[in-house]
Protein backbone atom coordinates (compact mmCIF):
# COMPACT_ATOMS: atom_id res chain seq x y z
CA UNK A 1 78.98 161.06 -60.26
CA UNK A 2 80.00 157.47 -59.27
CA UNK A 3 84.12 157.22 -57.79
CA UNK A 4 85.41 154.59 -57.24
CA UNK A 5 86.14 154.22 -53.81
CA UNK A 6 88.37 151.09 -51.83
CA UNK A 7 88.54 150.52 -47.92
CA UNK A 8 91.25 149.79 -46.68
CA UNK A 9 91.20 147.69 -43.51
CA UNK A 10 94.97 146.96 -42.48
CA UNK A 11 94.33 144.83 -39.61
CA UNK A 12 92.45 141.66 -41.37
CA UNK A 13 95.76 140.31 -43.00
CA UNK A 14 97.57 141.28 -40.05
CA UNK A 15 95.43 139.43 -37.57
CA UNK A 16 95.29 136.44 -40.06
CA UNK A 17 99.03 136.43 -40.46
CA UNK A 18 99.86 136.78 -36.74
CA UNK A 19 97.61 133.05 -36.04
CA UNK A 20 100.52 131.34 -37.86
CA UNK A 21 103.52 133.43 -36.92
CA UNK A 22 106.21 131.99 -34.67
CA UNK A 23 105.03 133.71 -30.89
CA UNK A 24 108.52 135.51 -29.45
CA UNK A 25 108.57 137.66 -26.63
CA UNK A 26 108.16 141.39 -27.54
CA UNK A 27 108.38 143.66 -24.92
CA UNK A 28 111.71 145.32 -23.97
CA UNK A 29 113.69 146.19 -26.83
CA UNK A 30 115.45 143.84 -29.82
CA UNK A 31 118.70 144.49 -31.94
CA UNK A 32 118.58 144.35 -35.69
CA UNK A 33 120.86 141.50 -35.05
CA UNK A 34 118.68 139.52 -32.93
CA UNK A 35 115.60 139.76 -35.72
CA UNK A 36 118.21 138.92 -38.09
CA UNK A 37 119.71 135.78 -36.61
CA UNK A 38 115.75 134.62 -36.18
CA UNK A 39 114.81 134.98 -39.61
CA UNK A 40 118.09 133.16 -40.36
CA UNK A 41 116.86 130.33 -37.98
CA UNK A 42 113.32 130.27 -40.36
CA UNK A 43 111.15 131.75 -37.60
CA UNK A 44 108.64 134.39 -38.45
CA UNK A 45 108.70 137.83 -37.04
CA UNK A 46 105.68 138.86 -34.73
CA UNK A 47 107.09 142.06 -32.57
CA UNK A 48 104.92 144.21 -30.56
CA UNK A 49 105.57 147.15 -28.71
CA UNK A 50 109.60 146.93 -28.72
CA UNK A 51 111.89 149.07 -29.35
CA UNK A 52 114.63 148.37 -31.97
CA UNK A 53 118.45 149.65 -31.98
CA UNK A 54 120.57 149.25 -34.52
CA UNK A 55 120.43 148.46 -37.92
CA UNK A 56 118.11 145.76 -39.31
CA UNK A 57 120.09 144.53 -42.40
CA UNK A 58 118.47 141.93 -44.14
CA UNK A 59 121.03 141.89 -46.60
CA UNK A 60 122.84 139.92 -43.97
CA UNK A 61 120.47 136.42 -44.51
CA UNK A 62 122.15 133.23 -44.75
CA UNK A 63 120.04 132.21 -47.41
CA UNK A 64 121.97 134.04 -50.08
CA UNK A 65 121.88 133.31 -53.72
CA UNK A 66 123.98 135.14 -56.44
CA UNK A 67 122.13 135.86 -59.96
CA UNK A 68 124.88 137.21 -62.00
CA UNK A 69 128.40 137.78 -61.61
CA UNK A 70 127.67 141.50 -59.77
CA UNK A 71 124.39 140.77 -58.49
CA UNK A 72 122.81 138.83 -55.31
CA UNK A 73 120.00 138.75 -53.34
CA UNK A 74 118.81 137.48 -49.75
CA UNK A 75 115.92 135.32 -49.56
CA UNK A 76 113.32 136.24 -47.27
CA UNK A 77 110.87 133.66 -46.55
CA UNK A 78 109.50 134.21 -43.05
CA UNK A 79 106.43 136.57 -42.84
CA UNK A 80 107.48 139.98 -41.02
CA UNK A 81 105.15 141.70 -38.72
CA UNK A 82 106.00 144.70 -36.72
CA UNK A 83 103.15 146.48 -34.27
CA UNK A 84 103.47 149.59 -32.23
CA UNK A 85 107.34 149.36 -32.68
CA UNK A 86 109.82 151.71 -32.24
CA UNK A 87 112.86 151.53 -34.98
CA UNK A 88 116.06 153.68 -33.80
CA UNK A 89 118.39 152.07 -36.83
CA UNK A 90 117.74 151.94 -40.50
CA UNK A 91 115.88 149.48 -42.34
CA UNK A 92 117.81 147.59 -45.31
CA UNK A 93 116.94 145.86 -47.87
CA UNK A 94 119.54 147.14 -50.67
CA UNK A 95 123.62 147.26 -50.23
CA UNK A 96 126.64 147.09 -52.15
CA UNK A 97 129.38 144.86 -50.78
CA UNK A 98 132.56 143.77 -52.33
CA UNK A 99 131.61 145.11 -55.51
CA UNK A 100 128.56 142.61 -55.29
CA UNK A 101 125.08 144.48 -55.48
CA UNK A 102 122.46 142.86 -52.96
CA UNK A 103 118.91 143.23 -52.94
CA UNK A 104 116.01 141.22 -51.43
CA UNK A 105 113.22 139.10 -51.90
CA UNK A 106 110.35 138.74 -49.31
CA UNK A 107 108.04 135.85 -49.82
CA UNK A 108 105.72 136.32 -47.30
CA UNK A 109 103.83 139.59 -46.15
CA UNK A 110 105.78 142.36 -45.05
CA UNK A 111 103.54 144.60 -42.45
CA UNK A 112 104.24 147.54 -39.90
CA UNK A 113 101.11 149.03 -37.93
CA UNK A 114 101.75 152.34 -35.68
CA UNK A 115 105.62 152.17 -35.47
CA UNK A 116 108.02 154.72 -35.89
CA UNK A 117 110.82 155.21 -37.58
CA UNK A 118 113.82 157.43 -36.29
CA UNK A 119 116.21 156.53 -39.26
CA UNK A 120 116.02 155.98 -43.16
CA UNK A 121 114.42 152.97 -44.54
CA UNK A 122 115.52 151.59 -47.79
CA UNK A 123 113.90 148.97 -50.00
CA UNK A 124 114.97 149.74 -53.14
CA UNK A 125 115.12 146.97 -55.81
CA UNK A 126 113.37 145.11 -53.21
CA UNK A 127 110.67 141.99 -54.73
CA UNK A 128 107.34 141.71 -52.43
CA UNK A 129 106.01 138.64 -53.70
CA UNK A 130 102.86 139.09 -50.96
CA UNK A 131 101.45 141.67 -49.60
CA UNK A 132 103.20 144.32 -48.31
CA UNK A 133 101.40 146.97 -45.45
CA UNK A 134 102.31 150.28 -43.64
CA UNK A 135 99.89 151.86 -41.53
CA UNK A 136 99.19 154.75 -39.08
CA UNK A 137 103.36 154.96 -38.42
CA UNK A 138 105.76 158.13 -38.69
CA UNK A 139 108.81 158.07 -41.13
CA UNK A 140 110.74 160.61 -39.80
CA UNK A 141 113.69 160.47 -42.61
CA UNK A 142 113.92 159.61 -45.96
CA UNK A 143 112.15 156.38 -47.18
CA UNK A 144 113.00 154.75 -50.43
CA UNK A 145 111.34 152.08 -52.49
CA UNK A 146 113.39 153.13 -55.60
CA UNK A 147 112.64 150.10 -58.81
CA UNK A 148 110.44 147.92 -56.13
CA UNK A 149 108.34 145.58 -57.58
CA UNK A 150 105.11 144.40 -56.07
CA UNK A 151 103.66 140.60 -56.86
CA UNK A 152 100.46 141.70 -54.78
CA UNK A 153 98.71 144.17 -52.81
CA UNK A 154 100.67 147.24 -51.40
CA UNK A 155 99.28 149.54 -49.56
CA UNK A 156 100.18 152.60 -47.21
CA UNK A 157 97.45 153.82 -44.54
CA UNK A 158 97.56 156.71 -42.44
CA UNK A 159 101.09 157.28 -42.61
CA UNK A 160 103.46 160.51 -41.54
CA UNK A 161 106.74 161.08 -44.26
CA UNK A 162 108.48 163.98 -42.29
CA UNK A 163 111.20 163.26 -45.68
CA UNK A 164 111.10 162.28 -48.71
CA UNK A 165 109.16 159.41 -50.10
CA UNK A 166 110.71 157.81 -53.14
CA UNK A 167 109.06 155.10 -55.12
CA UNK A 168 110.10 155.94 -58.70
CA UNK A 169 110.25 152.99 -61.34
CA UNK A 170 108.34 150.87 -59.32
CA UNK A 171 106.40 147.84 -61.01
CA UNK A 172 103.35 147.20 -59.09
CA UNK A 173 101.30 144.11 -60.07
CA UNK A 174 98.69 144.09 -58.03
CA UNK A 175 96.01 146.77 -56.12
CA UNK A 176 98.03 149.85 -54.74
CA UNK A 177 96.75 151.97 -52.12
CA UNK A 178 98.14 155.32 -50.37
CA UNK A 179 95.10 156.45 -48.17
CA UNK A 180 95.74 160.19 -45.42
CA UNK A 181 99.32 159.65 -46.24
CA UNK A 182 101.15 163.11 -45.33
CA UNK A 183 104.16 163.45 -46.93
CA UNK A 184 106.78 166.55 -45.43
CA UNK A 185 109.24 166.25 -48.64
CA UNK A 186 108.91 165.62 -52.20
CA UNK A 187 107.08 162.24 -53.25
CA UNK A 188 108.55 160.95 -56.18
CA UNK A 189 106.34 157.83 -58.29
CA UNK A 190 108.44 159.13 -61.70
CA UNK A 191 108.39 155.80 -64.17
CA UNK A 192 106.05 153.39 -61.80
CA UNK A 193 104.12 150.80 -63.82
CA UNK A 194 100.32 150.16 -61.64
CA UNK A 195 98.92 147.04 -63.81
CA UNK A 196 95.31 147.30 -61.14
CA UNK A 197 94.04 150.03 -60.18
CA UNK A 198 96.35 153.04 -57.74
CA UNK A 199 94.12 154.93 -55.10
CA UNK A 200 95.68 158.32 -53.62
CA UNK A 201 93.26 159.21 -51.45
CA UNK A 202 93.17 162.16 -49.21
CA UNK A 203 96.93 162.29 -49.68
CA UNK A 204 98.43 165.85 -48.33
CA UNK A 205 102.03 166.42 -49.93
CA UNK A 206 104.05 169.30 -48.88
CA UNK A 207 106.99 168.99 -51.66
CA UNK A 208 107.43 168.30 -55.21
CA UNK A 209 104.76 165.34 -56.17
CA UNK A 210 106.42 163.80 -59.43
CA UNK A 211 104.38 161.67 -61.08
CA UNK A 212 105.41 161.87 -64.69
CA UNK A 213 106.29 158.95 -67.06
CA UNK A 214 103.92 156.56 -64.50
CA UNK A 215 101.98 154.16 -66.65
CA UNK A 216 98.45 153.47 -64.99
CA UNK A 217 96.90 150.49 -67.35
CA UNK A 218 93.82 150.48 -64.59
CA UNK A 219 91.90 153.58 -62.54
CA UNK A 220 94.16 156.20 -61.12
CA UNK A 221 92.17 157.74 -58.11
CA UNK A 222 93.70 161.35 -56.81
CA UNK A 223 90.62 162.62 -54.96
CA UNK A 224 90.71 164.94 -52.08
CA UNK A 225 94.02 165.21 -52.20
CA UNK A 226 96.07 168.31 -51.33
CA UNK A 227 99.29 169.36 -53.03
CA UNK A 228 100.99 172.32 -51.73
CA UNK A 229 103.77 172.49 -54.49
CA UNK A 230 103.58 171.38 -58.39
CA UNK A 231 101.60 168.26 -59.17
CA UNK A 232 103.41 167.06 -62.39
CA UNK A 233 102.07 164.21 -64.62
CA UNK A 234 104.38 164.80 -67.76
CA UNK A 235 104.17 161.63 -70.08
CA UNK A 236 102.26 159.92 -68.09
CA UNK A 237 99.57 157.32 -69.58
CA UNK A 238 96.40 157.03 -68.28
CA UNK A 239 94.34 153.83 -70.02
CA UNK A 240 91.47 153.86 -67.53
CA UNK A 241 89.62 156.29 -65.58
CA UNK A 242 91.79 159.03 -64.15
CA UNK A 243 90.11 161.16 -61.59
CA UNK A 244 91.64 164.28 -59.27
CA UNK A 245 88.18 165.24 -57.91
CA UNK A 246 87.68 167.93 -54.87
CA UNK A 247 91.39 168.19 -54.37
CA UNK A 248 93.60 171.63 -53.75
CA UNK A 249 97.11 172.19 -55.88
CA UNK A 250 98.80 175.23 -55.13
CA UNK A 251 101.46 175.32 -57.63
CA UNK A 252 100.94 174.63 -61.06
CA UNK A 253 99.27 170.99 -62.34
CA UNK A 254 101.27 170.29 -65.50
CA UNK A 255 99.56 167.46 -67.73
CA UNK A 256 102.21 167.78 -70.51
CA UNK A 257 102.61 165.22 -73.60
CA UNK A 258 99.66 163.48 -71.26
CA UNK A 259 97.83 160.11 -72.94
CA UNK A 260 94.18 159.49 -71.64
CA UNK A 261 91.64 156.73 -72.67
CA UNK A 262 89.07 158.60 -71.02
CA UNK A 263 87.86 162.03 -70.18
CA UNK A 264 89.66 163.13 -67.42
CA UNK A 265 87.22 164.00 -64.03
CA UNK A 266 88.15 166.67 -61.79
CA UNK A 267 85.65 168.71 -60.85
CA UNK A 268 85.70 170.69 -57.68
CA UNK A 269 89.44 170.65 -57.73
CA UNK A 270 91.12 173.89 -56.95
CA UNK A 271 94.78 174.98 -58.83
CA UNK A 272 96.51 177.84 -57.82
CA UNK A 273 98.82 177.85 -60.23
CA UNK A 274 99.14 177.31 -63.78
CA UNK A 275 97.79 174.16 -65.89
CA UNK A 276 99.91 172.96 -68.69
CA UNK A 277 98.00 170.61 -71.45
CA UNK A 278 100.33 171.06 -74.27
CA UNK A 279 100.46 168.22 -76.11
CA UNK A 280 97.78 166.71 -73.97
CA UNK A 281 95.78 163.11 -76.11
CA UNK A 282 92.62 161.54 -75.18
CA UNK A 283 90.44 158.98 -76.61
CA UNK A 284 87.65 161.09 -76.11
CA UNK A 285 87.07 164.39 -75.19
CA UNK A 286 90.19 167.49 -74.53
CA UNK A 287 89.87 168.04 -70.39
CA UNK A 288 87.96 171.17 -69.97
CA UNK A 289 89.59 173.85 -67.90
CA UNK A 290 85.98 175.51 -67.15
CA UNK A 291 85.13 172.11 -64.53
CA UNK A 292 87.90 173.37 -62.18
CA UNK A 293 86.35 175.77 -59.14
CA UNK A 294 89.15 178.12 -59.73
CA UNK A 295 92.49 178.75 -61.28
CA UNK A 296 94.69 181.90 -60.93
């Protein structure tokens, strides 16, 4: 059987990014200040190996533009790289501030390689108009990407959520990959829109995985993954191929009020739990329950 499989090598755009970026010293340790006042100054970000206290607020940005009478957002037009960084304050990109709601919009890619994070990170309502990159780091609170929207690539490689990871109502324009991500809490995609194809490769999620009302209009690619609670796709549309081959769920897998183009592939997947398909439509053929290894 042919999968579709994508490799995901997160250091090409970084490497190509960093030949352009502004050179600043790294070692020691920055403020979320001091990154802030450069980006104000227009220089790009290229940190490695620092440690960062306090908060990075980009909220904060000069370059502020209102676009309604209770909205605003920061402008973000430097590229941002972070490498083998320590981050002791919280990342954020969303705030509310004299009854003004502020977001932020990054023009340029947005990448952090091996870094850890000791505090929440928040990018909600955030716009990535380039790529955007998070790879072989620890989140060790909650991290939320709540109504993001992606212009291009986003990907997540390798990465430890010790919380939550929230990324519901999320539009996502271009490829989306989540390859060995471990997530400790509940991962929550509810409502996302994937216009190319979303790869959840050998993804290992402890919590809750809510993936209902998503809207997949390419391949949606859940093989070898391993769910230790409920894997719910409730309303969900699937208008390409939808696979969860060779994967382990050991709550239930509920596929409720479920629309699929095509036959849904997982063979060699293991569920533990019960299967809902009530209310389950296909353009061809009813998933058979006899291709799973076993069911209890």
């Amino acid at each position: 059987m042919k999968t579709t499989l994508y490799i995901l090598i997160p250091f090409l755009l970084f490497i190509l990014c960093c030949s352009s970026a502004s050179k600043k010293p790294s070692s020691g340790s920055w403020t979320g200040e001091e990154i802030i006042e450069a980006l104000n100054q227009g220089k790009n970000i290229h940190i490695k190996g620092a440690e960062i206290k306090g908060d990075i607020d980009f909220t904060k940005l000069k370059d502020r533009k209102s676009s309604g009478i209770q909205a605003g957002y920061s402008n973000i037009s430097s590229t941002i790289l972070f490498d083998s960084c320590i981050f002791h304050g919280k990342i954020i990109a969303q705030s509310v501030k004299n009854q003004m709601y502020e977001v932020c919009r990054f023009e340029k890619p947005v990448q952090f390689h091996k870094c850890r994070f000791k505090s929440e990170i928040n990018f909600s309502n955030a716009i990535f108009f380039d790529d955007f990159l998070l790879s072989e780091s620890i989140v060790e609170q909650h991290m939320q990407m709540k109504a993001s929207k992606f212009e291009q690539t986003c990907s997540f490689f390798k990465t430890h959520f010790l919380g939550n990871f929230e990324m519901q109502e999320c539009r996502l324009r271009g490829l989306f990959q989540a390859m060995n991500l471990e997530v400790g809490g509940t991962l929550n995609m509810q409502q996302s829109d994937f216009f190319e194809d979303a790869q959840w490769g050998n993804a290992e999620v402890f919590g809750y995985w809510d993936a209902s009302l998503c809207f997949f209009r390419k391949g949606a690619f859940f093989n070898y993954t391993n769910c230790h609670k409920t894997l719910d796709f409730t309303d969900a549309s699937f208008y390409h191929r939808f696979e969860i081959l060779s994967s382990t769920i050991e709550g239930s897998l509920n596929l409720t009020n479920v629309w699929m183009q095509k036959s849904l592939l997982w063979n060699d997947t293991t569920v533990n739990g019960p299967i809902s398909l009530e209310g389950v439509k296909t353009g061809l053929k009813q998933p058979d329950i006899t291709e799973l290894k076993k069911t209890k």
